[in-house]
N, C-alpha and C. Protein backbone atom coordinates (compact mmCIF):
# COMPACT_ATOMS: atom_id res chain seq x y z
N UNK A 1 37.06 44.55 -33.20
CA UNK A 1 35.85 45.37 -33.34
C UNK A 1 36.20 46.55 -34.24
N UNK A 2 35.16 46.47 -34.94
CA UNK A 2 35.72 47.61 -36.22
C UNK A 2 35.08 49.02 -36.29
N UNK A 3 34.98 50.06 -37.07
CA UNK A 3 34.43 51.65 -36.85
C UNK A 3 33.38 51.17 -38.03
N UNK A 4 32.55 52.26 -37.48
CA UNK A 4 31.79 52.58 -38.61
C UNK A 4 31.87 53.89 -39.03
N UNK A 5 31.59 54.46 -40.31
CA UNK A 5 31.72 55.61 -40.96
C UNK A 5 31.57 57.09 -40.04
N UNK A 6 30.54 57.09 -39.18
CA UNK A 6 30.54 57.93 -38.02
C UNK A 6 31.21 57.84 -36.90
N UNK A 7 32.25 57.01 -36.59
CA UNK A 7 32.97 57.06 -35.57
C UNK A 7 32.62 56.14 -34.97
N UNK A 8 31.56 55.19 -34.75
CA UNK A 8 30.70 54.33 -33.80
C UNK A 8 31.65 52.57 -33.90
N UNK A 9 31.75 52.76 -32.63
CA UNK A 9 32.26 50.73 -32.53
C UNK A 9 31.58 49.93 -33.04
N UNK A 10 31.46 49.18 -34.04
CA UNK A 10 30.56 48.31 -34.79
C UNK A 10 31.01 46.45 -34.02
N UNK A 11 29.74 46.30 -33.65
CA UNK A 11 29.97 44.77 -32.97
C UNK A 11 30.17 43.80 -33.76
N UNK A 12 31.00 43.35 -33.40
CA UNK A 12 31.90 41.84 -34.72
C UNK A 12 30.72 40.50 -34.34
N UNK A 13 30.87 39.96 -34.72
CA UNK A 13 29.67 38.66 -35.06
C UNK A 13 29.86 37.75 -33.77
N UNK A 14 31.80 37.72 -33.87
CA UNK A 14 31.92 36.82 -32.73
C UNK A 14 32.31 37.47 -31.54
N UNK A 15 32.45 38.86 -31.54
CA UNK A 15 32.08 39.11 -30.33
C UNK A 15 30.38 39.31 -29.75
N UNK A 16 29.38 39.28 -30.44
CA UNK A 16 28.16 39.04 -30.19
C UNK A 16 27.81 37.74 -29.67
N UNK A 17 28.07 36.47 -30.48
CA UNK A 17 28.07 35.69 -29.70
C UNK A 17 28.63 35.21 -28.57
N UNK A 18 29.81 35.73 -28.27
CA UNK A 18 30.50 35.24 -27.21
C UNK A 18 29.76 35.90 -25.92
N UNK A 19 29.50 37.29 -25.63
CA UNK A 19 28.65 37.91 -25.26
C UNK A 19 27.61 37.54 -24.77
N UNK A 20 26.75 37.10 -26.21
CA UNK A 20 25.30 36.28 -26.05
C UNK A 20 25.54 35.03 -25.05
N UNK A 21 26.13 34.29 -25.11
CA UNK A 21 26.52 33.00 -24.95
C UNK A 21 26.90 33.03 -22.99
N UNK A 22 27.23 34.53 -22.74
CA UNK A 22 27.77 34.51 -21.80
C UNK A 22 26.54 34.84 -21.22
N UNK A 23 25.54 35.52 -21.43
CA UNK A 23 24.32 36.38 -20.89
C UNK A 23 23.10 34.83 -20.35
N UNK A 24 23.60 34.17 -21.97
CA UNK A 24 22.45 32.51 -21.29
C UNK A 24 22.89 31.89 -20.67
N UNK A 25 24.48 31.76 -20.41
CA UNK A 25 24.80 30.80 -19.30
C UNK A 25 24.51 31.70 -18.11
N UNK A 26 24.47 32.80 -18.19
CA UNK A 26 23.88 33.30 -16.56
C UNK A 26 22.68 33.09 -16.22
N UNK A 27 22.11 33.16 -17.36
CA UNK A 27 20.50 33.26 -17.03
C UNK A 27 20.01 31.54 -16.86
N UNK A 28 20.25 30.56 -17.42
CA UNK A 28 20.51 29.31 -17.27
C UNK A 28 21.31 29.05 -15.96
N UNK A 29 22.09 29.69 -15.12
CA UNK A 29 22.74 29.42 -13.72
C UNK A 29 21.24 29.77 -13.02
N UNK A 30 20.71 30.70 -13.28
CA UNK A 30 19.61 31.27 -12.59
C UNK A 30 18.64 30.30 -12.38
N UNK A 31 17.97 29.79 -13.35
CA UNK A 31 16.98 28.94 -13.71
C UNK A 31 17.09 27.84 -13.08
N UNK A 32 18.70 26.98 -12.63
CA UNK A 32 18.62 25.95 -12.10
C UNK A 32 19.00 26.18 -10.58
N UNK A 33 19.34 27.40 -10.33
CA UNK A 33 20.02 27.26 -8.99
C UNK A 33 18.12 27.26 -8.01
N UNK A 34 17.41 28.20 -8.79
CA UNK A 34 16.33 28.16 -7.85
C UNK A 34 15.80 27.16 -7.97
N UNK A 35 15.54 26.61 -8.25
CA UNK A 35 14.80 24.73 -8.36
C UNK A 35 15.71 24.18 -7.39
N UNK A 36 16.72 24.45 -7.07
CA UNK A 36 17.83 23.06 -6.23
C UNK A 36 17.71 23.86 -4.80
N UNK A 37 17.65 24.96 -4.80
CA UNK A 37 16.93 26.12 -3.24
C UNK A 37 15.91 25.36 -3.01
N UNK A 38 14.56 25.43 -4.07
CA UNK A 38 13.36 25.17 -3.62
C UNK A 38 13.37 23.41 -2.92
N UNK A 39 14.11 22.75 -3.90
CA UNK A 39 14.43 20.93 -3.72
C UNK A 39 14.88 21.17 -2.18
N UNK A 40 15.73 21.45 -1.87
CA UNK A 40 16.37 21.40 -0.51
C UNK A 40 15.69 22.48 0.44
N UNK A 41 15.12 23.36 0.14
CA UNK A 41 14.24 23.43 1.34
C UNK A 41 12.82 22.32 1.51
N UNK A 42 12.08 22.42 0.72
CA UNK A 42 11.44 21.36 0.72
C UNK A 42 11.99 19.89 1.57
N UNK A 43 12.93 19.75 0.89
CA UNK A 43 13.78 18.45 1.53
C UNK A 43 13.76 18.63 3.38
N UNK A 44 14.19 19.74 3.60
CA UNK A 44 14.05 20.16 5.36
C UNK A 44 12.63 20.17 5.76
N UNK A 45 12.24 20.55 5.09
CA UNK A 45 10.39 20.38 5.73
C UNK A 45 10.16 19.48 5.86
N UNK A 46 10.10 18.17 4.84
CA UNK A 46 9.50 16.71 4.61
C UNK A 46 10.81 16.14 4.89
N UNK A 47 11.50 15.42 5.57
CA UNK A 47 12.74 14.91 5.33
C UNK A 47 12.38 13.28 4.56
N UNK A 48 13.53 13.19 3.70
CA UNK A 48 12.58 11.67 3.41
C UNK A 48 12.60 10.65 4.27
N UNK A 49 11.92 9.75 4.14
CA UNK A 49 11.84 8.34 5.23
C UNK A 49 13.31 7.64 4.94
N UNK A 50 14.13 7.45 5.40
CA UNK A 50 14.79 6.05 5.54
C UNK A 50 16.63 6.42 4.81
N UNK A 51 17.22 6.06 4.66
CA UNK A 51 17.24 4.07 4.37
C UNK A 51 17.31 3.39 5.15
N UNK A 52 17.48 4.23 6.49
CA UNK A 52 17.68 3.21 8.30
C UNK A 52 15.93 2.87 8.49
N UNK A 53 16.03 2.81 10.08
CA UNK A 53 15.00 2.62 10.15
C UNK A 53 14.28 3.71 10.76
N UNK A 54 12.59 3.63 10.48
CA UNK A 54 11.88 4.98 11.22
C UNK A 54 11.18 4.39 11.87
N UNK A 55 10.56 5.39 13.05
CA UNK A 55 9.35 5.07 14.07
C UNK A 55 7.97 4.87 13.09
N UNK A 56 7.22 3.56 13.39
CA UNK A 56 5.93 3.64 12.52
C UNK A 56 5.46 3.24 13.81
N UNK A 57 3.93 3.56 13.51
CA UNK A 57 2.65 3.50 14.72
C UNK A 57 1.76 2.93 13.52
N UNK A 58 1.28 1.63 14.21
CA UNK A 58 0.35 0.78 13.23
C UNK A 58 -0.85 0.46 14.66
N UNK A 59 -2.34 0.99 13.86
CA UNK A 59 -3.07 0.44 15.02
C UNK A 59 -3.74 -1.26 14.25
N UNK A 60 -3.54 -2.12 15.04
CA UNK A 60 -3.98 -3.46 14.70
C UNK A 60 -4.60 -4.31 15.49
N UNK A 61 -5.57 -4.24 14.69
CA UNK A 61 -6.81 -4.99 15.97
C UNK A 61 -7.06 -4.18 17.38
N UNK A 62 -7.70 -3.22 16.96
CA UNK A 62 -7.44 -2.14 18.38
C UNK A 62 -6.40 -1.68 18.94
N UNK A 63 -5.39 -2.51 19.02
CA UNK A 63 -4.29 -1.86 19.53
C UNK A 63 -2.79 -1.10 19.05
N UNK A 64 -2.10 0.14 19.37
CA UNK A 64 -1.20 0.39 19.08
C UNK A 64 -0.28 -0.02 19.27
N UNK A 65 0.78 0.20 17.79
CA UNK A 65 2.07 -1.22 18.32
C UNK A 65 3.17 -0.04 17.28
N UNK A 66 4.10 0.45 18.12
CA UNK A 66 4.90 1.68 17.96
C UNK A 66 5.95 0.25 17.56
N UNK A 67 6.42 0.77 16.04
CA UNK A 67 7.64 0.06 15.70
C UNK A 67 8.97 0.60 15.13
N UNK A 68 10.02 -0.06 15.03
CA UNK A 68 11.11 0.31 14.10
C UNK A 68 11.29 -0.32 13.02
N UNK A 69 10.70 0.40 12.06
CA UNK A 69 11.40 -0.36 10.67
C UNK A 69 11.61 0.59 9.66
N UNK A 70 12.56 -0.43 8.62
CA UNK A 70 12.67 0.27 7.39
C UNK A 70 12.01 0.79 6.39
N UNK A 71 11.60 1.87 5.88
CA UNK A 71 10.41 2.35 5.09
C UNK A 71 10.04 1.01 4.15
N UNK A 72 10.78 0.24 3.69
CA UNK A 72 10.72 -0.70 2.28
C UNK A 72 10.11 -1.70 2.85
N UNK A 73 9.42 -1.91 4.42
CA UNK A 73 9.11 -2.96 5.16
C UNK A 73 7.30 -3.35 4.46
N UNK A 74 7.16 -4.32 4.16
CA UNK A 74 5.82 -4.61 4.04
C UNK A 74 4.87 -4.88 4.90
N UNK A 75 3.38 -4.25 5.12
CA UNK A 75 3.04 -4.80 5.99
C UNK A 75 2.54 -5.76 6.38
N UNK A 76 2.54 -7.30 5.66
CA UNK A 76 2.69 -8.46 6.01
C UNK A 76 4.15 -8.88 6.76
N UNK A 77 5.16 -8.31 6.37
CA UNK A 77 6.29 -8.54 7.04
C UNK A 77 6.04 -7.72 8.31
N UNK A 78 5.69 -6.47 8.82
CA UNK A 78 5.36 -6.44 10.09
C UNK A 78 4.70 -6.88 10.64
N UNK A 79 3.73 -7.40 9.84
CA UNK A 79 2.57 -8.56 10.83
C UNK A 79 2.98 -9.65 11.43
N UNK A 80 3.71 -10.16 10.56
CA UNK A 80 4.41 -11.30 10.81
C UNK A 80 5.07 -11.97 11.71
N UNK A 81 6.50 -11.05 11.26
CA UNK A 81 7.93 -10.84 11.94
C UNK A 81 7.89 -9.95 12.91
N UNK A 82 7.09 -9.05 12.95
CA UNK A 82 7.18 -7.97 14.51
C UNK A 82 6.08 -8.06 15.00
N UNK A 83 5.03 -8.55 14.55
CA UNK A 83 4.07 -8.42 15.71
C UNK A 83 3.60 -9.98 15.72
N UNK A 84 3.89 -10.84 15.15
CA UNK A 84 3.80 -12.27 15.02
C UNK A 84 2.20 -12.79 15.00
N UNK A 85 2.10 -11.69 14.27
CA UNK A 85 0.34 -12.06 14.04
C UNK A 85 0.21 -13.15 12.60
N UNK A 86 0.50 -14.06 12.92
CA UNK A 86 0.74 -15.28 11.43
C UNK A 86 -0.20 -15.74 10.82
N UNK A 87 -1.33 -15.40 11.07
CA UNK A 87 -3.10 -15.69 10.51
C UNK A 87 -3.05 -15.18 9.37
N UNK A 88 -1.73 -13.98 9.23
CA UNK A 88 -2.04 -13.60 7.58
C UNK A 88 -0.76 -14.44 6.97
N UNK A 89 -1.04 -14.65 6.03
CA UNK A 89 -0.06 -15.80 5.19
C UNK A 89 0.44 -14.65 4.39
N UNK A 90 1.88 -15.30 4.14
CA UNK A 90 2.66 -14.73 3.13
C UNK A 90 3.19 -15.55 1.94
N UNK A 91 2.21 -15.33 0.79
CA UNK A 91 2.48 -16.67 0.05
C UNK A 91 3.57 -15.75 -1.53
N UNK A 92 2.63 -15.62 -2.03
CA UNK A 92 3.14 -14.98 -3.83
C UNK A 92 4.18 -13.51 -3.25
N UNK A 93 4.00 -12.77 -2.60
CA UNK A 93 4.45 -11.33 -2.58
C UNK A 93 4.62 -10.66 -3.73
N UNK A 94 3.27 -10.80 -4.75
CA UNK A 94 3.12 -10.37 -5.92
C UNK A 94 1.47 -9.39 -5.89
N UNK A 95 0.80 -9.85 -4.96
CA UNK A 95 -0.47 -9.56 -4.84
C UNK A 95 -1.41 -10.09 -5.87
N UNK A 96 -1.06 -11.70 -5.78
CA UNK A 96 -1.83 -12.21 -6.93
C UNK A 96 -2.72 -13.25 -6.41
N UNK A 97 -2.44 -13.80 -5.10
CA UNK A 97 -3.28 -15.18 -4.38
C UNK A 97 -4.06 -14.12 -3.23
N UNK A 98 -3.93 -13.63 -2.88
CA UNK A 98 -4.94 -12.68 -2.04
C UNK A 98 -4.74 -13.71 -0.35
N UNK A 99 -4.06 -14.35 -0.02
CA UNK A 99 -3.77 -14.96 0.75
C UNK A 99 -3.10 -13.94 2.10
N UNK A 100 -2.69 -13.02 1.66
CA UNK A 100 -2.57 -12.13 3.00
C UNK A 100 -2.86 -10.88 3.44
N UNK A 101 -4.45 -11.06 2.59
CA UNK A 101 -5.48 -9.48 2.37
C UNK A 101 -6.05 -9.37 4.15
N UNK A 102 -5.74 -8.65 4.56
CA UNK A 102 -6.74 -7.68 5.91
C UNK A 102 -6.96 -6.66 5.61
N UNK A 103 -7.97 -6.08 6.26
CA UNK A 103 -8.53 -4.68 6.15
C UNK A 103 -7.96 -3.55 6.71
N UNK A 104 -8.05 -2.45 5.88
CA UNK A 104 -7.40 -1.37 5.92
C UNK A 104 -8.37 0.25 5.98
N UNK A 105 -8.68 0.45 6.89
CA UNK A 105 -10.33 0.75 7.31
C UNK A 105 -11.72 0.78 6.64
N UNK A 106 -11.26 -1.37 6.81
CA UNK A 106 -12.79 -1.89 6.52
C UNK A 106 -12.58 -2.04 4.91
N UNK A 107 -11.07 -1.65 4.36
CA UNK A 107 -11.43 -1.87 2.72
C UNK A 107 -10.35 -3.39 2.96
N UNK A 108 -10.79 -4.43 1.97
CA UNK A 108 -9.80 -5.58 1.83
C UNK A 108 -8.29 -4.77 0.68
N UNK A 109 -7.29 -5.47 1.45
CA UNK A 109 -6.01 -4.67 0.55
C UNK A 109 -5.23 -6.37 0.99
N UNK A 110 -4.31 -6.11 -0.05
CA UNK A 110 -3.19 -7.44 -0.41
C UNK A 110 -1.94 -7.25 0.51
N UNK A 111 -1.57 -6.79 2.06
CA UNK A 111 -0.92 -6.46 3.11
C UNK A 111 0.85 -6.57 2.31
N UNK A 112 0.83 -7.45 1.44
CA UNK A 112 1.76 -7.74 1.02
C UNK A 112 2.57 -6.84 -0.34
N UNK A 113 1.59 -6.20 -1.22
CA UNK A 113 1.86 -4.70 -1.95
C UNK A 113 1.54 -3.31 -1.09
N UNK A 114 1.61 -3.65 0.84
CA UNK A 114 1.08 -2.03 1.37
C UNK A 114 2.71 -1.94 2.40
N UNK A 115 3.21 -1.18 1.98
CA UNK A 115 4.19 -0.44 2.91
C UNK A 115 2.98 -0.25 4.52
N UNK A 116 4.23 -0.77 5.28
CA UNK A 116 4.06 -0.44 6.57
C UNK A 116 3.41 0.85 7.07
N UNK A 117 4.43 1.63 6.21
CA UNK A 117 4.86 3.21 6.54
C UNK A 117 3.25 3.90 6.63
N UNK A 118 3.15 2.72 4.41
CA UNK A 118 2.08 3.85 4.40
C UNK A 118 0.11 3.47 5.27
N UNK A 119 0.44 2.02 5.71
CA UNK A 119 -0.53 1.82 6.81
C UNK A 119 -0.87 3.04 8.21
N UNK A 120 -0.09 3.60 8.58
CA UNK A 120 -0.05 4.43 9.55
C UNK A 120 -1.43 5.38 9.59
N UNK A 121 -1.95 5.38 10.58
CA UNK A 121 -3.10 6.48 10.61
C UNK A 121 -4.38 5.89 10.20
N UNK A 122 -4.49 4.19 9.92
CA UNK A 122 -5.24 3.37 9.69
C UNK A 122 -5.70 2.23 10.61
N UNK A 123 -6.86 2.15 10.39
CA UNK A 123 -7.50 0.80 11.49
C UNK A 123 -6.88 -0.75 10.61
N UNK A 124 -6.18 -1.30 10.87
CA UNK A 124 -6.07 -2.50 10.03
C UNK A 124 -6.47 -3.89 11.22
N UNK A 125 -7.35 -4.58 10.64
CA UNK A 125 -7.85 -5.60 10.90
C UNK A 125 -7.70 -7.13 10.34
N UNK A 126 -6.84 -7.87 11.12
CA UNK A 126 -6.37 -9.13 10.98
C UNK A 126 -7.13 -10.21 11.16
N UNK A 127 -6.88 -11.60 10.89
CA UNK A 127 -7.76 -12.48 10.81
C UNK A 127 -7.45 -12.90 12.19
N UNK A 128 -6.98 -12.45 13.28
CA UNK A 128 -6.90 -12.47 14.74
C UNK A 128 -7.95 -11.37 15.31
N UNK A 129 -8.22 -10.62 14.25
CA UNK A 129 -9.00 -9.17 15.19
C UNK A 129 -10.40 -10.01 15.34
N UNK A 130 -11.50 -10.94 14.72
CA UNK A 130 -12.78 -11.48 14.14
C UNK A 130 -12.96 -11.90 15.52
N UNK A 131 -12.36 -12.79 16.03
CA UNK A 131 -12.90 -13.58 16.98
C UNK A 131 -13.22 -12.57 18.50
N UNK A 132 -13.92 -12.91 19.23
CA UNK A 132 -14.01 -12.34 20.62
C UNK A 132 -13.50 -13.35 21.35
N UNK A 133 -12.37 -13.41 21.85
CA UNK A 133 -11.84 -14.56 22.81
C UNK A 133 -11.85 -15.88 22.19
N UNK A 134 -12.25 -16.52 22.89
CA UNK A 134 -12.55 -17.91 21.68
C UNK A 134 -13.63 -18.13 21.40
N UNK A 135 -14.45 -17.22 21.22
CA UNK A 135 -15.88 -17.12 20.41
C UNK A 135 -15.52 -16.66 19.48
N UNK A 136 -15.57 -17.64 17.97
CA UNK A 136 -15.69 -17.23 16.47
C UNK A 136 -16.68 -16.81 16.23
N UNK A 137 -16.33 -15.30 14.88
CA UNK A 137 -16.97 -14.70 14.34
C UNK A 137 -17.85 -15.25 13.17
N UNK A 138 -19.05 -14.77 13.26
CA UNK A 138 -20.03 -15.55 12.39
C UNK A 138 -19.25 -16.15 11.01
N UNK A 139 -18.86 -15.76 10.19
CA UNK A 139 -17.89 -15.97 9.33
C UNK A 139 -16.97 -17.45 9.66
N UNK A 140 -16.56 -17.18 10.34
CA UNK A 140 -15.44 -18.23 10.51
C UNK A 140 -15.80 -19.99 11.43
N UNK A 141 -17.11 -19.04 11.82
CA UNK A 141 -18.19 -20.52 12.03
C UNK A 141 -18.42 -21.08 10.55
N UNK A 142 -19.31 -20.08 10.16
CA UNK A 142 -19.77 -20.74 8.66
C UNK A 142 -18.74 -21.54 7.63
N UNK A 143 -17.01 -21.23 7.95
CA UNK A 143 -16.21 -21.97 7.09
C UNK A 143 -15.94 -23.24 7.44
N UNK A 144 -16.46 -23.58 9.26
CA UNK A 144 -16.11 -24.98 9.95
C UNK A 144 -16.92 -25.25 9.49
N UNK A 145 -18.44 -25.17 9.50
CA UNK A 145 -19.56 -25.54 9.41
C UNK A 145 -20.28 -26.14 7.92
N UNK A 146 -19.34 -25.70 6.91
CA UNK A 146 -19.35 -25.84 5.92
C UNK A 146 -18.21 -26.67 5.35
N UNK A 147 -17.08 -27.09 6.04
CA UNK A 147 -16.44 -27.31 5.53
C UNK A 147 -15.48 -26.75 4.67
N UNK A 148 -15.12 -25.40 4.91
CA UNK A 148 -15.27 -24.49 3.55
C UNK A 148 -13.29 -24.39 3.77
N UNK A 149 -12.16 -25.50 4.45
CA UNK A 149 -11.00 -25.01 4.05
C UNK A 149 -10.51 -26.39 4.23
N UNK A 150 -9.75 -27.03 3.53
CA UNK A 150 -8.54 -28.32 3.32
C UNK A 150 -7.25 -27.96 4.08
N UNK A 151 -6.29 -27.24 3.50
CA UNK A 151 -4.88 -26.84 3.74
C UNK A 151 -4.81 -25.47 4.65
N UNK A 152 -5.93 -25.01 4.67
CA UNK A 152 -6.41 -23.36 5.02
C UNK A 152 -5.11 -22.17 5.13
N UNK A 153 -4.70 -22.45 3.90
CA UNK A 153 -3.67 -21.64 3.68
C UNK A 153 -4.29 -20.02 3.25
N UNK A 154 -5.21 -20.31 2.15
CA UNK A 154 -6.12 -18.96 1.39
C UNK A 154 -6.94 -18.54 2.49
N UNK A 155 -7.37 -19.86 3.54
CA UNK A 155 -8.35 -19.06 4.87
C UNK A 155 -8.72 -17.75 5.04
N UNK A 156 -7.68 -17.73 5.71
CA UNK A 156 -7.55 -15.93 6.26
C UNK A 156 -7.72 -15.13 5.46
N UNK A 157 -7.30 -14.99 4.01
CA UNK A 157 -7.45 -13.94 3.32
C UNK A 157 -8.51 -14.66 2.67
N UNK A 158 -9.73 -15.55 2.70
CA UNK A 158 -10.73 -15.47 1.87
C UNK A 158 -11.76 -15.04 2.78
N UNK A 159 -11.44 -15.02 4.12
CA UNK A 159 -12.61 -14.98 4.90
C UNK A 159 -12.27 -13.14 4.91
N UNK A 160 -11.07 -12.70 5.16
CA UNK A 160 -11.04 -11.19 4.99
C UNK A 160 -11.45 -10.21 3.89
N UNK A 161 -11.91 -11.14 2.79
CA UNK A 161 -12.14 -10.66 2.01
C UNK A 161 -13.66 -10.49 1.98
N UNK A 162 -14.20 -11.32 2.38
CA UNK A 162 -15.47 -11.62 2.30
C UNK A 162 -16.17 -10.85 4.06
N UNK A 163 -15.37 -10.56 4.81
CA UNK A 163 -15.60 -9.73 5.79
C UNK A 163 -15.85 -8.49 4.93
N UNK A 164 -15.16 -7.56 4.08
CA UNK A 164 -15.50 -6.73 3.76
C UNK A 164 -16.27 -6.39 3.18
N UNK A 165 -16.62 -7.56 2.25
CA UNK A 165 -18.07 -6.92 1.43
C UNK A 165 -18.75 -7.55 2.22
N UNK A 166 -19.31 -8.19 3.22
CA UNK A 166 -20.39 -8.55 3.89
C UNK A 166 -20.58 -7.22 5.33
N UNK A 167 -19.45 -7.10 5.60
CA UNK A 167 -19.65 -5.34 6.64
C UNK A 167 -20.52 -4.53 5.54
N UNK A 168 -20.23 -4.25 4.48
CA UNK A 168 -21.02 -3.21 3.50
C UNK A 168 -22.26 -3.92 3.05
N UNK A 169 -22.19 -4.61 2.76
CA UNK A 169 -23.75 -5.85 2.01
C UNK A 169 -24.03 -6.84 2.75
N UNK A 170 -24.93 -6.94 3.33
CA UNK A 170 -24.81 -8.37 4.90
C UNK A 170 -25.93 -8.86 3.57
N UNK A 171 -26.71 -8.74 3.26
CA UNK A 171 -27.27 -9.46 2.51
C UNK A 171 -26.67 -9.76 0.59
N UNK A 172 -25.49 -10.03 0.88
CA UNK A 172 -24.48 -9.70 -1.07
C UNK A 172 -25.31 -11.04 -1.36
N UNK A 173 -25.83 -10.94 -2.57
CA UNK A 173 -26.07 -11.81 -3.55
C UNK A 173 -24.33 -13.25 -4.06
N UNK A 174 -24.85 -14.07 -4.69
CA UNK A 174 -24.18 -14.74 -4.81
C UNK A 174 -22.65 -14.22 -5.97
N UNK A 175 -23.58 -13.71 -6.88
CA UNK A 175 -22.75 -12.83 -7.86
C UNK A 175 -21.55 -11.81 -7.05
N UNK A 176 -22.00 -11.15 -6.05
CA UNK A 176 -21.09 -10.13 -5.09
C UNK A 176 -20.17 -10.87 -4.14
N UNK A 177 -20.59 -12.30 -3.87
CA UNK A 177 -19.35 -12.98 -3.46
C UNK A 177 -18.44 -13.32 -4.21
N UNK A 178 -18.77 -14.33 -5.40
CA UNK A 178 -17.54 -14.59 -6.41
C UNK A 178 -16.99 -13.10 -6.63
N UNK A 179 -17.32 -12.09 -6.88
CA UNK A 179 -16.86 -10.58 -7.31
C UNK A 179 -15.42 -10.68 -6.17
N UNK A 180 -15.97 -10.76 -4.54
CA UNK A 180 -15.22 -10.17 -3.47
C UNK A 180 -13.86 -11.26 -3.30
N UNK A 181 -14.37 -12.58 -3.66
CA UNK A 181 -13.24 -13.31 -3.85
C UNK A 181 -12.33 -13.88 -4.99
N UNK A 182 -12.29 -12.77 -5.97
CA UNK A 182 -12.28 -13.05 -7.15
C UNK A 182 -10.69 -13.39 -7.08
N UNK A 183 -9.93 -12.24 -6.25
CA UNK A 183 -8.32 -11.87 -5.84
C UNK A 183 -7.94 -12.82 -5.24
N UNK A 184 -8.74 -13.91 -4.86
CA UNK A 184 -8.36 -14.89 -3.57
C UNK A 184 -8.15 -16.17 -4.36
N UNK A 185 -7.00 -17.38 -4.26
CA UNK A 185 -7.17 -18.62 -4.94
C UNK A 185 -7.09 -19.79 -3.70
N UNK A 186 -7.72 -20.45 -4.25
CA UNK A 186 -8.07 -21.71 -3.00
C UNK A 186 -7.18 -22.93 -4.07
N UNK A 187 -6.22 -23.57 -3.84
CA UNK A 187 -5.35 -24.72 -4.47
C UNK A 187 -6.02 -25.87 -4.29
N UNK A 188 -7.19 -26.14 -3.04
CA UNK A 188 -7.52 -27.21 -2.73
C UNK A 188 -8.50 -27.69 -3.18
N UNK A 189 -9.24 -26.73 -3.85
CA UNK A 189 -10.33 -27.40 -4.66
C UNK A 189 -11.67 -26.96 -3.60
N UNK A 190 -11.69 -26.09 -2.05
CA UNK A 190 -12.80 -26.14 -1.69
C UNK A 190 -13.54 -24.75 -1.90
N UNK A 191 -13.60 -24.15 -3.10
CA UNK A 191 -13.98 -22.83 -3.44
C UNK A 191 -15.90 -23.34 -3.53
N UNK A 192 -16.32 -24.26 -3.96
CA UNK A 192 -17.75 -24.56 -3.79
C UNK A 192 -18.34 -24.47 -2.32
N UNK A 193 -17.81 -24.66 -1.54
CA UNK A 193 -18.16 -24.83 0.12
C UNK A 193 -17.80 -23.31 0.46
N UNK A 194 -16.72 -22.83 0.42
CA UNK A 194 -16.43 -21.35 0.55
C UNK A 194 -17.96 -20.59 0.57
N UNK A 195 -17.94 -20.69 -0.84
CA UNK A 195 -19.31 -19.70 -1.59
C UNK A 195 -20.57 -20.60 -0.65
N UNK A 196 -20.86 -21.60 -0.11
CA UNK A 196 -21.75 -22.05 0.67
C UNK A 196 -21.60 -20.95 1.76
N UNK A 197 -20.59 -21.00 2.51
CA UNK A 197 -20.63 -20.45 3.85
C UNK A 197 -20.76 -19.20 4.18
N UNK A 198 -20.41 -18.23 2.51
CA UNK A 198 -20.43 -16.97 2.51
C UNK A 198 -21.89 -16.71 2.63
N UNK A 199 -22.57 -17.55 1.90
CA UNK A 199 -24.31 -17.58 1.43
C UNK A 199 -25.02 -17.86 2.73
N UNK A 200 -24.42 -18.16 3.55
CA UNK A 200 -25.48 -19.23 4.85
C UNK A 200 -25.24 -17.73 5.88
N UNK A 201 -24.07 -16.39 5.93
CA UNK A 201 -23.96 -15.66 6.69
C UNK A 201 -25.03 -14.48 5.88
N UNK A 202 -24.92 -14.30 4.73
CA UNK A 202 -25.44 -13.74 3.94
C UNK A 202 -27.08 -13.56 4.03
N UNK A 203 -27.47 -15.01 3.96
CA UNK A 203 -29.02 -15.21 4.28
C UNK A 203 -29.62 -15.29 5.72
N UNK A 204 -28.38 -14.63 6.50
CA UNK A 204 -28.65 -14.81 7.98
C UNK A 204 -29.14 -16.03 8.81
């Protein structure tokens, strides 16, 4: 560090930067330490779910069914495998055949793209919830009655599908059925009888 003509310490270039350099790495310690405070308290408030297993509460078909599973659990795989409700099929696990859609209060969803977890705090309704004892639900008359399943693999999720827009539209036009089963594929060829039986509940 050198003088200047009046006596004064004149600051050298690289002691400025070194200086400088030292002032942003503090201020840069600053900047990240409070973000990783805020991350980890946050983190204590919300703890995250898993990778073991957590308590989930699924109400299904009226009833509560307190489980243990892993957040990554699907809820066709809890239907299934823990509560052995097998009316919903588990076919693609892509959400592309609509084969293991139930309702999720009253909306049709693909059980098979819905976390367990995030079912919780929801009415979900299975193709076991329809019937009253062994009195079938209008619906599921109209698919005997019609003829309306071969392999009745798509069953359950075509009739769940068509539960939902018929709870909202009891009278849906023909156009609003193909719409509601659009997500749903029938392999067997009886999608003509389907759309009969939807029409025969439809027209009361």
């Amino acid at each position: 560090m050198s003088k200047t003509k009046n006596g004064k310490q004149k600051l050298s270039r690289r002691k400025f930067l070194k200086t400088a350099g030292m002032a942003s790495g503090a201020i840069a310690v600053g900047l990240f330490v409070k973000p990783a405070a805020r991350a980890k308290a946050a983190a204590t408030k919300h703890p995250p779910l898993g990778p073991g297993q957590v308590e989930v509460r699924l109400d299904v078909n009226g009833k509560e069914h307190v489980l243990k599973l892993e957040p990554r659990v699907t809820l066709v795989e809890a239907l299934r495998e823990r509560l052995n409700l097998t009316g919903t099929k588990r076919t693609c696990d892509h959400g592309e055949c609509g084969a293991c859609t139930v309702l999720l209060d009253g909306r049709a969803v693909c059980s098979c793209m819905t976390l367990a977890v995030n079912a919780q705090g929801k009415k979900i309704i299975t193709i076991e919830g329809l019937a009253q004892g062994k009195m079938l639900a209008r619906l599921q008359k109209a698919f005997v009655e019609h003829d309306a399943l071969q392999c009745g693999f798509c069953t359950s999720g075509m009739i769940m599908s068509l539960k939902a827009l018929l709870d909202q539209h009891p009278r849906a036009t023909s156009a609003q059925i193909r719409t509601a089963i659009a997500g749903n594929y029938c392999r067997c060829g009886a999608l003509p009888n389907i759309l009969k039986a939807a029409s025969a509940v439809a027209r009361g």
